[in-house]
Protein backbone atom coordinates (compact mmCIF):
# COMPACT_ATOMS: atom_id res chain seq x y z
CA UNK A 1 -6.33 11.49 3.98
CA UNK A 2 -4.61 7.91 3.07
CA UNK A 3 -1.76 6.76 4.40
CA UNK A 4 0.77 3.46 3.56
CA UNK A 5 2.60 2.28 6.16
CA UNK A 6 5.38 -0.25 5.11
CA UNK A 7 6.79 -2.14 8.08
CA UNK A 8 10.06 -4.19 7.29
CA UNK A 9 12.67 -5.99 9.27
CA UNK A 10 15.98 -4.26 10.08
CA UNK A 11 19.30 -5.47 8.70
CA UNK A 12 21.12 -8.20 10.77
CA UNK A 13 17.42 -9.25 12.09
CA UNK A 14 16.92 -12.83 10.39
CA UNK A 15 14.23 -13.70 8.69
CA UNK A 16 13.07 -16.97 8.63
CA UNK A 17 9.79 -16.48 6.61
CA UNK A 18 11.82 -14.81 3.94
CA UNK A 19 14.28 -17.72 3.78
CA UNK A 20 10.84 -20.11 3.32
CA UNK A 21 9.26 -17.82 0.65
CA UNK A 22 12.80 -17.80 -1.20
CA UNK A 23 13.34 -21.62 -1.26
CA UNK A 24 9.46 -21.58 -2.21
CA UNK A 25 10.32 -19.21 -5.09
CA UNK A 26 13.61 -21.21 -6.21
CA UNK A 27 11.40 -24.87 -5.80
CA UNK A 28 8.94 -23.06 -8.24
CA UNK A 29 11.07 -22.51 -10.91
CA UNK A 30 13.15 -18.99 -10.44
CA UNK A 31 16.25 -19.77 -9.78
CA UNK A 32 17.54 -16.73 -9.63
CA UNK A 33 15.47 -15.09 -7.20
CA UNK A 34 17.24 -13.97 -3.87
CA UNK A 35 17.65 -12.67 -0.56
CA UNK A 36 13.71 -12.34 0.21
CA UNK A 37 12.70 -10.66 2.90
CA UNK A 38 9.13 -10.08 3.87
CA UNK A 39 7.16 -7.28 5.54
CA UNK A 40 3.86 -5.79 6.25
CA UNK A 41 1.81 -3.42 4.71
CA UNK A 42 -1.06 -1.18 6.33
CA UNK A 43 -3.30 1.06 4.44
CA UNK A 44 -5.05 3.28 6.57
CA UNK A 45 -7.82 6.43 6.21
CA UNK A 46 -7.08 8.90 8.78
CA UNK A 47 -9.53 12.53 8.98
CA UNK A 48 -8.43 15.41 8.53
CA UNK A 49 -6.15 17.33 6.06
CA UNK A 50 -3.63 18.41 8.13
CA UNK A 51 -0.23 16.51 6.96
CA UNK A 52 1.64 17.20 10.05
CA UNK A 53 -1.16 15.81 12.10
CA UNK A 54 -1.98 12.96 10.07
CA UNK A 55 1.71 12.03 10.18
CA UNK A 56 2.54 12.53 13.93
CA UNK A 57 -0.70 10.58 14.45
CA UNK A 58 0.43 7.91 12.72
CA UNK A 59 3.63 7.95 13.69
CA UNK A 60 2.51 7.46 17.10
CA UNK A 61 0.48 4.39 16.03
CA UNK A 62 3.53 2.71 14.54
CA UNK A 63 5.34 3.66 17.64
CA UNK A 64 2.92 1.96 19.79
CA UNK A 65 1.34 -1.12 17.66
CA UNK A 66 2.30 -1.23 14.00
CA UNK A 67 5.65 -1.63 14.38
CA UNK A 68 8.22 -3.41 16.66
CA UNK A 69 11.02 -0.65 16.29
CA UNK A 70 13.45 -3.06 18.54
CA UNK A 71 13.71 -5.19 14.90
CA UNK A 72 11.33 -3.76 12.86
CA UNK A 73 11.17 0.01 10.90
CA UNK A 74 8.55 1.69 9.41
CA UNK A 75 8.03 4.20 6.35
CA UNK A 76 5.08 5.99 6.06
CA UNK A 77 3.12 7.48 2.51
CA UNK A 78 0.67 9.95 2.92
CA UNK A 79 -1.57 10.83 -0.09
CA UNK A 80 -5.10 12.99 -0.24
């Protein structure tokens, strides 16, 4: 089973690498670009085709190491 787990900053958390990739964006010609803010994505293969599992598992990994849930959250795809 595949799984796509998005990882972005919460609101009110700055970002400073999203301010760098915006002035980056602007300094390259689009003007009209704003408000960037950046993330992570992880694509991961996890056995199994049990959806509950497979999410709860994966869940727990974004509890415990994908994500920093003080500033960061997490959405999760699952696909077969």
């Amino acid at each position: 089973m595949k799984a796509r787990v998005t990882v972005t900053l919460k609101a009110g958390v700055l970002d400073p690498q999203g301010q760098a990739i915006e002035g980056s964006l602007r300094g390259l010609g689009f003007p009209d670009v704003g408000s960037v803010r950046q993330g992570k994505v992880f694509d991961l293969v996890v056995e199994g085709t049990d959806e509950a599992a497979a999410r709860s598992q994966i869940t727990s990994m974004c509890e415990k190491l994908l994500a920093n849930t003080v500033i960061e959250n997490y959405a999760i795809e699952i696909s077969n």
